[in-house]
PDB file of N, CA and C in Angstrom:
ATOM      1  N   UNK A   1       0.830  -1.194   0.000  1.00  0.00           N
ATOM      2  CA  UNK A   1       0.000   0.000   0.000  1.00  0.00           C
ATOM      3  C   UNK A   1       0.870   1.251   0.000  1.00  0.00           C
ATOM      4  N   UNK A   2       1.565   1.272   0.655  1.00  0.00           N
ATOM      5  CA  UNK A   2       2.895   2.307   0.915  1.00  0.00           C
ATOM      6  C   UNK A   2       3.210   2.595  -0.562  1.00  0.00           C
ATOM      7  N   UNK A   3       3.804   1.704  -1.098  1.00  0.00           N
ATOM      8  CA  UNK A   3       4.606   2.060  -2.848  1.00  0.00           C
ATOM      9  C   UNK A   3       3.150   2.677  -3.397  1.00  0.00           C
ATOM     10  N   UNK A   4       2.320   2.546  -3.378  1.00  0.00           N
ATOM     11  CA  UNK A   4       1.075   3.158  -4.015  1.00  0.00           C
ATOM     12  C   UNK A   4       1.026   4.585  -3.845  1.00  0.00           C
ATOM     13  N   UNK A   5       0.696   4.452  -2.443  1.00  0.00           N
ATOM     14  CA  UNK A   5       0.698   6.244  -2.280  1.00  0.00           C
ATOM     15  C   UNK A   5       2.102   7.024  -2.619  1.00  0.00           C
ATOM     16  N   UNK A   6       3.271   6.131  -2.797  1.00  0.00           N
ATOM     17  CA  UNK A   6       4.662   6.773  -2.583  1.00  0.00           C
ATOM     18  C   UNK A   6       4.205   7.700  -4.330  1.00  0.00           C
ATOM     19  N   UNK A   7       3.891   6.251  -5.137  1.00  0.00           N
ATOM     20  CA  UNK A   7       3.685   6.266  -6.514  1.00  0.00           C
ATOM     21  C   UNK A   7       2.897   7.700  -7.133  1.00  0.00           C
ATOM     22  N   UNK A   8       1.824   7.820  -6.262  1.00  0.00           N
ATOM     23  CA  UNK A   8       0.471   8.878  -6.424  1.00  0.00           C
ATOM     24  C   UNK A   8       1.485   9.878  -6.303  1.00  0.00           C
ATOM     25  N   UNK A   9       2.126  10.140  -5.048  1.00  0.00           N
ATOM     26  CA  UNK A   9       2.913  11.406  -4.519  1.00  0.00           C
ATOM     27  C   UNK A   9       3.487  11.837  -5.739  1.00  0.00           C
ATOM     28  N   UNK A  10       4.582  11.006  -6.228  1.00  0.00           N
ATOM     29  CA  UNK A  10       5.156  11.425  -7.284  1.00  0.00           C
ATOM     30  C   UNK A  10       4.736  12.059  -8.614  1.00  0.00           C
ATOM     31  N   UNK A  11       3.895  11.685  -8.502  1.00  0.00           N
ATOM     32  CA  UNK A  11       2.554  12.303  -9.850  1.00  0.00           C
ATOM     33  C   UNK A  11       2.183  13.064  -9.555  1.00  0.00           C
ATOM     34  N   UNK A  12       1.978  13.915  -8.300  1.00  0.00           N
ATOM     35  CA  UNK A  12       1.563  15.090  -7.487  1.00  0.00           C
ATOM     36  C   UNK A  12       0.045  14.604  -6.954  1.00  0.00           C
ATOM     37  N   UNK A  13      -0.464  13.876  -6.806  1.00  0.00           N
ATOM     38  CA  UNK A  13      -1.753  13.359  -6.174  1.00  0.00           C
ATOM     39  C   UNK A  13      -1.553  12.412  -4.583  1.00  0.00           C
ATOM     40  N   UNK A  14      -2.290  13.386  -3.818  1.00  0.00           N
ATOM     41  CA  UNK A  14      -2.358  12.881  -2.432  1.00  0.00           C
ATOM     42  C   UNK A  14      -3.426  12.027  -2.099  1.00  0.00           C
ATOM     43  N   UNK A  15      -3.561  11.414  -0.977  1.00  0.00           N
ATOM     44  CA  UNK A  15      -4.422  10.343  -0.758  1.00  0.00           C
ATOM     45  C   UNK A  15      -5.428  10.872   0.173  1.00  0.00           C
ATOM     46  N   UNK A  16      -6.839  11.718  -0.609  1.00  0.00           N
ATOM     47  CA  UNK A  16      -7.307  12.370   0.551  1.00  0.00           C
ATOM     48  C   UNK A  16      -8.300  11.247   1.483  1.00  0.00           C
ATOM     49  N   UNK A  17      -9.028  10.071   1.165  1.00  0.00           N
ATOM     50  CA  UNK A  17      -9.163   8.725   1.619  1.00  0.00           C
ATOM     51  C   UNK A  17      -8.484   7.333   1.596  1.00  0.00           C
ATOM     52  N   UNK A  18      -8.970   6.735   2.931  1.00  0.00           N
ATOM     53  CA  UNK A  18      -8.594   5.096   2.298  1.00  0.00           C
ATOM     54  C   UNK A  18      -9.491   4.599   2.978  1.00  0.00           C
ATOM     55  N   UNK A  19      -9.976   4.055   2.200  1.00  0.00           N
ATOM     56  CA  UNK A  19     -11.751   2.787   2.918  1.00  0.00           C
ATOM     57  C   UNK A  19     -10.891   1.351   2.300  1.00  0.00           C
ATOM     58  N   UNK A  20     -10.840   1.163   4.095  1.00  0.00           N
ATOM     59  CA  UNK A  20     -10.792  -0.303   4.345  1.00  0.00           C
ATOM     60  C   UNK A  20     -11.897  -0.877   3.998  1.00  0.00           C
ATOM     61  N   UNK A  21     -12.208  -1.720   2.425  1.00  0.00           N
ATOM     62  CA  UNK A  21     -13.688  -2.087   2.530  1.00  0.00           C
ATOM     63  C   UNK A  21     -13.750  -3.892   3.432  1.00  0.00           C
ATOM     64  N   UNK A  22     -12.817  -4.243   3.590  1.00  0.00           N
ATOM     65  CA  UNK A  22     -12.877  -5.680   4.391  1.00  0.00           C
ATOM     66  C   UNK A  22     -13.145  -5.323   5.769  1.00  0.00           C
ATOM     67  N   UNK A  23     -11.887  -4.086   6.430  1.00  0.00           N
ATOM     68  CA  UNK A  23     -12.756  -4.309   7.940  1.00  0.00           C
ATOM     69  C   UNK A  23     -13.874  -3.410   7.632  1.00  0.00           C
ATOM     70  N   UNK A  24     -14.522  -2.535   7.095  1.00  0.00           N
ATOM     71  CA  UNK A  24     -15.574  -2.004   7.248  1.00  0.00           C
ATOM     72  C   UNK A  24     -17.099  -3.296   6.906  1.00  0.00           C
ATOM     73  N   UNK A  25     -16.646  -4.467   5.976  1.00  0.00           N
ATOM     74  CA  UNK A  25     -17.646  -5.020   5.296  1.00  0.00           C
ATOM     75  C   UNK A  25     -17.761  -6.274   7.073  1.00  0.00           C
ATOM     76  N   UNK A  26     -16.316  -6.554   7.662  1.00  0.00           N
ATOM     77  CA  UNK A  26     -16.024  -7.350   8.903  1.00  0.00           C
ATOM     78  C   UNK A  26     -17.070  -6.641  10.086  1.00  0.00           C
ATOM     79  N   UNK A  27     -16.771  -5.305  10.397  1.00  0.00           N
ATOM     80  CA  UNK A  27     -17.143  -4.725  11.346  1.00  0.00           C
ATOM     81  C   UNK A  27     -19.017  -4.874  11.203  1.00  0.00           C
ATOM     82  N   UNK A  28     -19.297  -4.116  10.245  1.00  0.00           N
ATOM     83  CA  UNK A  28     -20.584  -3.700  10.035  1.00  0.00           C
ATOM     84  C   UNK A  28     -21.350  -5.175   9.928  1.00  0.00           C
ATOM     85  N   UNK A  29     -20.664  -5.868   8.904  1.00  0.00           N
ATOM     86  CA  UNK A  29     -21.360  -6.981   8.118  1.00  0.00           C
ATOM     87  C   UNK A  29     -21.410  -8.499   8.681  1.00  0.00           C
ATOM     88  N   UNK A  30     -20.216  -8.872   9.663  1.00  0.00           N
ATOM     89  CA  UNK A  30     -19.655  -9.997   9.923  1.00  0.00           C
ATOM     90  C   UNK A  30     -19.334 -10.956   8.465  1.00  0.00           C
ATOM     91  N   UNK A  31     -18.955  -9.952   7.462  1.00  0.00           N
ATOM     92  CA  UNK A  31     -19.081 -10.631   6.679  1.00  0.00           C
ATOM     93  C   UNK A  31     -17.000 -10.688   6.134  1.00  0.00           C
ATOM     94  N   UNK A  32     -16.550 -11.629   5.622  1.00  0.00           N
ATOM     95  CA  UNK A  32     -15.227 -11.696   5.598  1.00  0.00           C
ATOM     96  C   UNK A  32     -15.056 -11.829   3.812  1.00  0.00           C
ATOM     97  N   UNK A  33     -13.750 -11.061   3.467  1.00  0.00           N
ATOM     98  CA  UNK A  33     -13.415 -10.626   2.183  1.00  0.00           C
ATOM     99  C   UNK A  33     -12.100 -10.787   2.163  1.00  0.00           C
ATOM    100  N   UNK A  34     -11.632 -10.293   1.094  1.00  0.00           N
ATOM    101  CA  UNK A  34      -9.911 -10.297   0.628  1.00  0.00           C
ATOM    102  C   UNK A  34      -9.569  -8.800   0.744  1.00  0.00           C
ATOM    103  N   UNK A  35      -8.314  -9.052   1.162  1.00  0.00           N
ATOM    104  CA  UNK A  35      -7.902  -7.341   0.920  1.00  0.00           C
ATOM    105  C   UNK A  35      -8.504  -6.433  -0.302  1.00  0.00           C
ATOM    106  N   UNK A  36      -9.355  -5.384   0.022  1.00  0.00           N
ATOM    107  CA  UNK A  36      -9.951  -4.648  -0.431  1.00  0.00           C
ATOM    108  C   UNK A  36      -9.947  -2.986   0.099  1.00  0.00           C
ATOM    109  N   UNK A  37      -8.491  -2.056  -0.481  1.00  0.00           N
ATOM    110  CA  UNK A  37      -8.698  -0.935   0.083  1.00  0.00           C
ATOM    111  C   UNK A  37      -8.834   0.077  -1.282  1.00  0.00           C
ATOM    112  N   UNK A  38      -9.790   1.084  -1.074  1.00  0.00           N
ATOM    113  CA  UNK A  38     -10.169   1.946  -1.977  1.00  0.00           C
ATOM    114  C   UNK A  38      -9.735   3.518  -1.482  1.00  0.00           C
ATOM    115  N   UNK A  39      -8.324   3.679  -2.104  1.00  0.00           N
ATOM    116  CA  UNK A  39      -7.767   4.974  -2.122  1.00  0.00           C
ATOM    117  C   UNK A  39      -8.707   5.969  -2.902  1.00  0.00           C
ATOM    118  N   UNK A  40      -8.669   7.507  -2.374  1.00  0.00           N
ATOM    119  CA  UNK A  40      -9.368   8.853  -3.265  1.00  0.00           C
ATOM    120  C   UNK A  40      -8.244   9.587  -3.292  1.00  0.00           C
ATOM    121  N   UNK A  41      -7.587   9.447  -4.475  1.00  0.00           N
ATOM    122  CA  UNK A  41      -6.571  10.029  -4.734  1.00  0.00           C
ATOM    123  C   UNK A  41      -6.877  11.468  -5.595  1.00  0.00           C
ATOM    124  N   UNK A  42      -6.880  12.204  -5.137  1.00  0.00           N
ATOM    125  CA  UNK A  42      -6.498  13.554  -5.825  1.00  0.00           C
ATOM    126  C   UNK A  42      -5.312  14.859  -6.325  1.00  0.00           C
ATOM    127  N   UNK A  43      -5.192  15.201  -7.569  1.00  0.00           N
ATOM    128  CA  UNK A  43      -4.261  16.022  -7.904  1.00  0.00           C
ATOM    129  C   UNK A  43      -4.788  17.311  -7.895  1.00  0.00           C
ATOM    130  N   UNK A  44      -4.045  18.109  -6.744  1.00  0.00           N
ATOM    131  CA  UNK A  44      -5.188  19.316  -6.500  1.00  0.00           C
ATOM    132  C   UNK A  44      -4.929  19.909  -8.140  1.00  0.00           C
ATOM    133  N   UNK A  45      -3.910  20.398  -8.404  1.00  0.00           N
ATOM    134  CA  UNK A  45      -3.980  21.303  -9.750  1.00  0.00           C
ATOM    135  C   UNK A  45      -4.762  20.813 -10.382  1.00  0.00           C
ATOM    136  N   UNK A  46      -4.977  19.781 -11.296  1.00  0.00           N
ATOM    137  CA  UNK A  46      -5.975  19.171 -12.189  1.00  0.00           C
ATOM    138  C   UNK A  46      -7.469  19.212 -11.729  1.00  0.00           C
ATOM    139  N   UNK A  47      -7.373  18.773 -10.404  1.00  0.00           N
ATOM    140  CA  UNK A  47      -8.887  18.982  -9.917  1.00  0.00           C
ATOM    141  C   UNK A  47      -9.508  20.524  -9.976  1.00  0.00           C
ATOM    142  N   UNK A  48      -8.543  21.531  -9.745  1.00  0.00           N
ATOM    143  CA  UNK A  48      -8.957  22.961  -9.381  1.00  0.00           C
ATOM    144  C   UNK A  48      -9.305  22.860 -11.389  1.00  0.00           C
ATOM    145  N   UNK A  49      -8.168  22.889 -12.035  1.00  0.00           N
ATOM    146  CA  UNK A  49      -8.241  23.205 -13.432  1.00  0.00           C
ATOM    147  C   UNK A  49     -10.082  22.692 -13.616  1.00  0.00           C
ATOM    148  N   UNK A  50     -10.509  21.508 -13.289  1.00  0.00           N
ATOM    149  CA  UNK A  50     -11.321  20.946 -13.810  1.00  0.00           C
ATOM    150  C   UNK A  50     -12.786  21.540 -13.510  1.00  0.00           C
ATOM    151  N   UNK A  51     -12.747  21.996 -11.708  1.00  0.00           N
ATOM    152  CA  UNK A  51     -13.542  22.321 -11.252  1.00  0.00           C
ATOM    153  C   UNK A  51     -13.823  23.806 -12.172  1.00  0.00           C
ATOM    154  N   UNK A  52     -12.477  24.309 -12.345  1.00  0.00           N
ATOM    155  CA  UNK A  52     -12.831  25.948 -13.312  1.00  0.00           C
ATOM    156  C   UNK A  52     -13.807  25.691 -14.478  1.00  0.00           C
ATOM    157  N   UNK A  53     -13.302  24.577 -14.982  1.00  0.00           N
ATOM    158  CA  UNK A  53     -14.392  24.539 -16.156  1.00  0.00           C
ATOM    159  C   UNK A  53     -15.676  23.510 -16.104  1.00  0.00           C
ATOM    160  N   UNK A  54     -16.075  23.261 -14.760  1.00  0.00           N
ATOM    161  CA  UNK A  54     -17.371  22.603 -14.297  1.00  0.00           C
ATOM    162  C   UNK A  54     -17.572  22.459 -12.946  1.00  0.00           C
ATOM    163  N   UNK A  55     -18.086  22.874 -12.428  1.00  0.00           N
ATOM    164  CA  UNK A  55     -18.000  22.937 -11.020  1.00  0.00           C
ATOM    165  C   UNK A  55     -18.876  21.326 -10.760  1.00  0.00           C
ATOM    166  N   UNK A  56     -19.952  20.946 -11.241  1.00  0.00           N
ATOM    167  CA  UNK A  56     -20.154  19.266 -11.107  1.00  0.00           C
ATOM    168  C   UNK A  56     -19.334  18.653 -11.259  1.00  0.00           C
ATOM    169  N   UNK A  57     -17.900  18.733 -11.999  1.00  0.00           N
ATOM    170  CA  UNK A  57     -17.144  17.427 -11.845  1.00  0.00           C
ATOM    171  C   UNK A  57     -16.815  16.958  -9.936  1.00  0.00           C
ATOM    172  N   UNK A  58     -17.034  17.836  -9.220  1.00  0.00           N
ATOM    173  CA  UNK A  58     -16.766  17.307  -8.116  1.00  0.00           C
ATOM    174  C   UNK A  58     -17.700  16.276  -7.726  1.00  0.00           C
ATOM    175  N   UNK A  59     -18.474  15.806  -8.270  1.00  0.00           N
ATOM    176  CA  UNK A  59     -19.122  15.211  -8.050  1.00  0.00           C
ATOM    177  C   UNK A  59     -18.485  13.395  -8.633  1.00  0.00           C
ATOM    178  N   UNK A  60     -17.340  13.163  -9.172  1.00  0.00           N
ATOM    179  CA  UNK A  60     -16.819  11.960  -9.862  1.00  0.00           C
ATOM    180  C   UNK A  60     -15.559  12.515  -9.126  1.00  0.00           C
ATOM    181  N   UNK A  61     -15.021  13.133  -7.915  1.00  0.00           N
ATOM    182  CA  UNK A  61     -13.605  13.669  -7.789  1.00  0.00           C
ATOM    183  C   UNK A  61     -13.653  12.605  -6.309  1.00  0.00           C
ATOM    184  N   UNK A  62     -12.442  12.377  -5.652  1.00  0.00           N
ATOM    185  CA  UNK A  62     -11.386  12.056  -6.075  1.00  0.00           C
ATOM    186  C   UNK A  62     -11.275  10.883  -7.225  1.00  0.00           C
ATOM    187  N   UNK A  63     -10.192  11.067  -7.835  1.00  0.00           N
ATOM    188  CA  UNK A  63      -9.769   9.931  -8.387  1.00  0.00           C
ATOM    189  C   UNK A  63      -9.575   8.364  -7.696  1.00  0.00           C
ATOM    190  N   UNK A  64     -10.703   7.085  -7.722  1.00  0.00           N
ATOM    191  CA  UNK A  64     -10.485   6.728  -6.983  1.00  0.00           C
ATOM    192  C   UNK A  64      -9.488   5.233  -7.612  1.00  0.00           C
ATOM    193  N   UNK A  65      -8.683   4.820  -6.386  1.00  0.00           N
ATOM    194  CA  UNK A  65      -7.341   3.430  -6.895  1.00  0.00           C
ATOM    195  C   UNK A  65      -7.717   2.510  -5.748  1.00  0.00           C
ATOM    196  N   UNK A  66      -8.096   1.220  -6.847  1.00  0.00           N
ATOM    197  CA  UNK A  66      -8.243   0.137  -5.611  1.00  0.00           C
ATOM    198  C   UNK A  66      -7.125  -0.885  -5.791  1.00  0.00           C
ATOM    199  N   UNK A  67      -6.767  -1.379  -4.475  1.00  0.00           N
ATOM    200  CA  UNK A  67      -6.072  -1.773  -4.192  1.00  0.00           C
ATOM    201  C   UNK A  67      -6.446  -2.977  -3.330  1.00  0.00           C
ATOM    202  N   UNK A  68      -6.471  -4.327  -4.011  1.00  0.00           N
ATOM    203  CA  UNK A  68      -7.287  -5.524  -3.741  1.00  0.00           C
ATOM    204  C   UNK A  68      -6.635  -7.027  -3.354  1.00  0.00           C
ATOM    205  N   UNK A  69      -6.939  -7.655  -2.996  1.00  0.00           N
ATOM    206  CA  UNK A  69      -5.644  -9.280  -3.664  1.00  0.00           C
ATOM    207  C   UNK A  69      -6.855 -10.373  -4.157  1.00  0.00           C
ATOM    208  N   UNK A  70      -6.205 -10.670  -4.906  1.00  0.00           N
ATOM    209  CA  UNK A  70      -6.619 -11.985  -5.880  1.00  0.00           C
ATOM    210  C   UNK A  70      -5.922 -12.994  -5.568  1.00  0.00           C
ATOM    211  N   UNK A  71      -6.023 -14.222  -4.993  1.00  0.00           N
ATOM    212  CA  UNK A  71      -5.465 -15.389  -4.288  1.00  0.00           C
ATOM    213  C   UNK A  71      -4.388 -14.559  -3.537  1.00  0.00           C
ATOM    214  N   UNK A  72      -2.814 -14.565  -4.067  1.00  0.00           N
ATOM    215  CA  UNK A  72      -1.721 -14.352  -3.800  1.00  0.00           C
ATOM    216  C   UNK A  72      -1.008 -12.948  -4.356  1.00  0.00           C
ATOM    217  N   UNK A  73      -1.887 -12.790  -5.460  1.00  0.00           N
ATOM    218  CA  UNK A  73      -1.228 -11.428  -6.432  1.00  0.00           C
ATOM    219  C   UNK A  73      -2.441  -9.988  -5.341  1.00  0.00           C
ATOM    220  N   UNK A  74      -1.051  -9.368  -5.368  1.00  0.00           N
ATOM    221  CA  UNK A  74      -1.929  -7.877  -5.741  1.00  0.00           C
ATOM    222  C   UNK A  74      -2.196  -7.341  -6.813  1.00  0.00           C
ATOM    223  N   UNK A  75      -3.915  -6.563  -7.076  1.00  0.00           N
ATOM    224  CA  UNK A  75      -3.854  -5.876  -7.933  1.00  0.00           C
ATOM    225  C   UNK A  75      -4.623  -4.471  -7.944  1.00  0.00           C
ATOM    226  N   UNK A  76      -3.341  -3.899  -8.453  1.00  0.00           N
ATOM    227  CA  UNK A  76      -4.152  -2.673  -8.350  1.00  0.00           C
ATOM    228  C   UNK A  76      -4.805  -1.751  -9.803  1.00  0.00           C
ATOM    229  N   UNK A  77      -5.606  -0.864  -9.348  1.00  0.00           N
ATOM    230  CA  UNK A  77      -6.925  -0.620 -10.055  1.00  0.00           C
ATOM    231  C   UNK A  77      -7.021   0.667 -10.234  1.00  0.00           C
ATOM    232  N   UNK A  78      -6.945   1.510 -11.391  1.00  0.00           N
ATOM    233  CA  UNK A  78      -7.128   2.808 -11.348  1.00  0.00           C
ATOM    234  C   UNK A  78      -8.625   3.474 -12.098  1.00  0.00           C
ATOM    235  N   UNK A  79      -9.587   4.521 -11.473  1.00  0.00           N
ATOM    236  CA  UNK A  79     -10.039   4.630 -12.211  1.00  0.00           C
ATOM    237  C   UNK A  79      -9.881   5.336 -13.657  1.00  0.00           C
ATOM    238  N   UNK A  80     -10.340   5.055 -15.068  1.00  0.00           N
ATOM    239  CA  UNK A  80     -10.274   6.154 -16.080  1.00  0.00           C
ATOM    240  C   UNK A  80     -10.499   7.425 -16.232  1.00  0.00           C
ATOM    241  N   UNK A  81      -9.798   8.637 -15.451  1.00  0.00           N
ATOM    242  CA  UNK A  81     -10.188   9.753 -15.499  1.00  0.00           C
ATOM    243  C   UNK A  81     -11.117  10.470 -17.060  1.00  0.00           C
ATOM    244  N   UNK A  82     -11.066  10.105 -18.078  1.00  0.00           N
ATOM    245  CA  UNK A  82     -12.110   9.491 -19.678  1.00  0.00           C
ATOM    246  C   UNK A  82     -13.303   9.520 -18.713  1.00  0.00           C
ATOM    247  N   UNK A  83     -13.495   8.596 -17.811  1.00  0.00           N
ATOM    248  CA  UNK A  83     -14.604   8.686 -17.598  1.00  0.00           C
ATOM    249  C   UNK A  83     -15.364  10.392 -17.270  1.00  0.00           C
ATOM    250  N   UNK A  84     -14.935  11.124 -16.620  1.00  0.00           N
ATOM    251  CA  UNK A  84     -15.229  12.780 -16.502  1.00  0.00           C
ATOM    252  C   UNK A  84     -16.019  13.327 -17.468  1.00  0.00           C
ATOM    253  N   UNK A  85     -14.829  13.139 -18.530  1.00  0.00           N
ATOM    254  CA  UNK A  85     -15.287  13.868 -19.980  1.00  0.00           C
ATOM    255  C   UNK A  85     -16.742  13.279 -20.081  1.00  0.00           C
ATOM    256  N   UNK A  86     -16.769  11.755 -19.822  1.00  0.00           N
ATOM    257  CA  UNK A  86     -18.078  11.080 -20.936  1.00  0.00           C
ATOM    258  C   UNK A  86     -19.236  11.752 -19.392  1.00  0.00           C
ATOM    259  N   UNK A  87     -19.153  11.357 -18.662  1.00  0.00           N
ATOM    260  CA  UNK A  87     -20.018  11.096 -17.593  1.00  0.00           C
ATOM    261  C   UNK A  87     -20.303  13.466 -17.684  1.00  0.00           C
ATOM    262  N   UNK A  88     -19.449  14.007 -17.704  1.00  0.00           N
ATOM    263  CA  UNK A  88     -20.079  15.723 -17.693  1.00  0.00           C
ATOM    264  C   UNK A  88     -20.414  16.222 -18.940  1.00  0.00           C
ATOM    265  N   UNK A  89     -20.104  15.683 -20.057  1.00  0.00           N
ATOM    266  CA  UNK A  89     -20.254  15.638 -21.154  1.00  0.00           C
ATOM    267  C   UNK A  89     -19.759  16.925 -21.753  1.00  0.00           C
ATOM    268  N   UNK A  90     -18.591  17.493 -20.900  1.00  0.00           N
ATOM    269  CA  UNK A  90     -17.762  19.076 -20.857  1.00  0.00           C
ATOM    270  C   UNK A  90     -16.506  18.792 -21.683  1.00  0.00           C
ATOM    271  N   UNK A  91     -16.260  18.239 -23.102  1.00  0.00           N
ATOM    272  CA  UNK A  91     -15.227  18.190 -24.173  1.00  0.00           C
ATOM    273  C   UNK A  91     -14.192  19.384 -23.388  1.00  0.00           C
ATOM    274  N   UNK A  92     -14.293  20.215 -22.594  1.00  0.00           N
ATOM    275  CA  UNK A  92     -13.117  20.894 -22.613  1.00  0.00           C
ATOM    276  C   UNK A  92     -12.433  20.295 -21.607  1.00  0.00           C
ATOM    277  N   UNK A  93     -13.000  19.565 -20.463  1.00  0.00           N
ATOM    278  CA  UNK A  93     -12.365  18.454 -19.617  1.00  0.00           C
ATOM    279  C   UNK A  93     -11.241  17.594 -20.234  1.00  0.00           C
ATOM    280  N   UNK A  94     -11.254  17.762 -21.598  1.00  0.00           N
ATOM    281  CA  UNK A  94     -10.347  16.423 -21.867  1.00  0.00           C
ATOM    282  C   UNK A  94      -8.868  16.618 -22.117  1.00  0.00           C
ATOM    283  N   UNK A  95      -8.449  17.719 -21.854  1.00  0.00           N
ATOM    284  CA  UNK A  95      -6.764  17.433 -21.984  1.00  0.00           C
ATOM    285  C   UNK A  95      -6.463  17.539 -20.457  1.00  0.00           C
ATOM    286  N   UNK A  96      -7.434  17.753 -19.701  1.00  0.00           N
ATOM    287  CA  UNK A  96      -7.206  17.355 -17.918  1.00  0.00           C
ATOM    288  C   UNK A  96      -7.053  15.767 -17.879  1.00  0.00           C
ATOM    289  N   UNK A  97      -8.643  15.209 -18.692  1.00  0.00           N
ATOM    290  CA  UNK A  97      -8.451  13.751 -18.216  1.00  0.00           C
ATOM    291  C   UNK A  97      -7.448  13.246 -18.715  1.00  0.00           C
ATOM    292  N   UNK A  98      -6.608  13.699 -19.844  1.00  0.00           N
ATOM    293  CA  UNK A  98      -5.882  12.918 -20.795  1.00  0.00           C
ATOM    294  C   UNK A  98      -4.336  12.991 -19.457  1.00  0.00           C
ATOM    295  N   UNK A  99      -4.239  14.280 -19.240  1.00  0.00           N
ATOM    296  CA  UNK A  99      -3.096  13.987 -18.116  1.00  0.00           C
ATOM    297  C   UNK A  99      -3.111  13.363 -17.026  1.00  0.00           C
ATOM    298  N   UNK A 100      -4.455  13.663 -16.402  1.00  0.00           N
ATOM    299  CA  UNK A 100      -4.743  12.484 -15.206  1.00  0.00           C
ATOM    300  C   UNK A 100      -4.380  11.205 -15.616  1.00  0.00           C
ATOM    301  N   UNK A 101      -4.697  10.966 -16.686  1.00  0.00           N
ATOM    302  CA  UNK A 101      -4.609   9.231 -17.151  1.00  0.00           C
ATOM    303  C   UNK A 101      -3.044   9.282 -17.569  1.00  0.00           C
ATOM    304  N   UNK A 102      -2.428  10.075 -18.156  1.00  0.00           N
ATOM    305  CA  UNK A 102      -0.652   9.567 -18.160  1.00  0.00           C
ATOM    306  C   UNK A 102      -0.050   9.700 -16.600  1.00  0.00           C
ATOM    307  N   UNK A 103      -0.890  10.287 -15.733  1.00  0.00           N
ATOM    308  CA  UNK A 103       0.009  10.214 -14.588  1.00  0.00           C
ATOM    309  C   UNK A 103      -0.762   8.991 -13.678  1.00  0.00           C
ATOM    310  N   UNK A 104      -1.549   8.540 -14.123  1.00  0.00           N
ATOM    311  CA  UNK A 104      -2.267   7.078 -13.200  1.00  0.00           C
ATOM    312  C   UNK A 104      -1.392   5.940 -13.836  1.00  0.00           C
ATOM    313  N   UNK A 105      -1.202   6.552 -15.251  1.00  0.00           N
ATOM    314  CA  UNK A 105      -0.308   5.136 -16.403  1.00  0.00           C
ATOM    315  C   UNK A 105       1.095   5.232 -15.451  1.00  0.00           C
ATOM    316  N   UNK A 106       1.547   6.362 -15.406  1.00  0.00           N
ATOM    317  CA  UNK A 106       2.899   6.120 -14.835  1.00  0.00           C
ATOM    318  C   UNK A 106       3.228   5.565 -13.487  1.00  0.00           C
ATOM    319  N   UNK A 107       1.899   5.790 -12.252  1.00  0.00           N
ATOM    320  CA  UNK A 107       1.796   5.001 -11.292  1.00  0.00           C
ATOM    321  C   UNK A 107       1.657   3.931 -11.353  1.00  0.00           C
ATOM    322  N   UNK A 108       0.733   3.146 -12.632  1.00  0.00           N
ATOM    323  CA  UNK A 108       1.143   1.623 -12.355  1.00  0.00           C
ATOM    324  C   UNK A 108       2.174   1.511 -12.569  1.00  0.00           C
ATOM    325  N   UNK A 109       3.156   2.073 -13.734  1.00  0.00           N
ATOM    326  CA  UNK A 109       4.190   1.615 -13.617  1.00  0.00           C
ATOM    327  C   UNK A 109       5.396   1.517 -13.220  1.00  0.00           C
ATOM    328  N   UNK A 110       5.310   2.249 -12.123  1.00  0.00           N
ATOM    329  CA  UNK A 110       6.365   2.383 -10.931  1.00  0.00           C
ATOM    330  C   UNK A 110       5.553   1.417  -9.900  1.00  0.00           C
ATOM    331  N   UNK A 111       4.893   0.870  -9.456  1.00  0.00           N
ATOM    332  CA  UNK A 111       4.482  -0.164  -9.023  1.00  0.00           C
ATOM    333  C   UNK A 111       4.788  -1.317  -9.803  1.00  0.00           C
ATOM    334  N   UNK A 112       4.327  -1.133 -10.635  1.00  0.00           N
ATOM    335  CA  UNK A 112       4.687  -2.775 -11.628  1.00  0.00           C
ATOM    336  C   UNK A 112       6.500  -2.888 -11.273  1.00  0.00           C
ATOM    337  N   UNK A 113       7.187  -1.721 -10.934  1.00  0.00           N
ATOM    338  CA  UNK A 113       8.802  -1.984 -11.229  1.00  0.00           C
ATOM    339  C   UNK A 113       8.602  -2.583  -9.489  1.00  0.00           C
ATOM    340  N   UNK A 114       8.207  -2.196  -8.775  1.00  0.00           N
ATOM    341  CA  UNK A 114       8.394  -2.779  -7.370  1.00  0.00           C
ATOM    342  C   UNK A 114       7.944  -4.091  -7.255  1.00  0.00           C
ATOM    343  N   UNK A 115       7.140  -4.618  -8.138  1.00  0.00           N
ATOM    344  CA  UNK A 115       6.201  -5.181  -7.904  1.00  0.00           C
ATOM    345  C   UNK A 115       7.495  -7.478  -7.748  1.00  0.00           C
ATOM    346  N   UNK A 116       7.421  -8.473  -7.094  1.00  0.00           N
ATOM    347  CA  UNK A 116       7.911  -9.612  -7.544  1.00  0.00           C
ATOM    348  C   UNK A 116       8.058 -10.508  -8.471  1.00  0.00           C
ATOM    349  N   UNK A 117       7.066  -9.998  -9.746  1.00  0.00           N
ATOM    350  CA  UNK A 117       7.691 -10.140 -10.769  1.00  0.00           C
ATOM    351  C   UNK A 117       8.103  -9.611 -11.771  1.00  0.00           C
ATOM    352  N   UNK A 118       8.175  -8.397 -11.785  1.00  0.00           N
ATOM    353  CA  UNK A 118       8.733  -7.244 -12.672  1.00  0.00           C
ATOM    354  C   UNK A 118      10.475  -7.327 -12.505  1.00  0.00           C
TER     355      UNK A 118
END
């Protein structure tokens, strides 16, 4: 989880949540899951840029990264900032989402370099 957020940092996006969804689904639910944590990662500049030209996009903000395990592997999960553009239907959103998404691309792949079989 650590290399994740280290990863975000570097891209300039902080981790303004993390929902434990296993102990929250444990606590509430008695119900038992696999590691399941859902980071809200946000890049304030991009977000402010975005909010200038729609003030509803806060409504799809933070960017959210899950971070899950599948038997033995971790995997992690970014959402498509693409999605913005389609979901506000504000075409001028899109050279925001287009950078959000090279700097989520470059977080996986500074994870993928940490990662045991990379």
């Amino acid at each position: 989880m650590q290399i994740v957020g280290e990863a975000l940092a570097e891209q300039g996006f902080g981790v303004l949540t993390e929902i434990d969804v296993r102990a929250t689904l444990r606590t509430k639910l008695d119900v038992a899951m696999e590691e399941y944590v859902i980071l809200g990662a946000c890049n304030p500049s991009l977000a402010h840029r975005a909010l200038e030209i729609d003030r509803r996009i806060g409504l799809l903000l933070p960017c959210n990264v899950v971070v899950r395990t599948v038997g033995d592997t971790t995997v992690i999960e970014a959402m498509d900032p693409e999605m913005l553009v389609q979901q506000s239907g504000t075409t001028e959103l899109e050279p925001i989402a287009l950078e959000a998404r090279a700097s989520l691309v470059a977080v996986m792949k500074t994870v993928g370099k940490h990662s045991p079989a990379a």
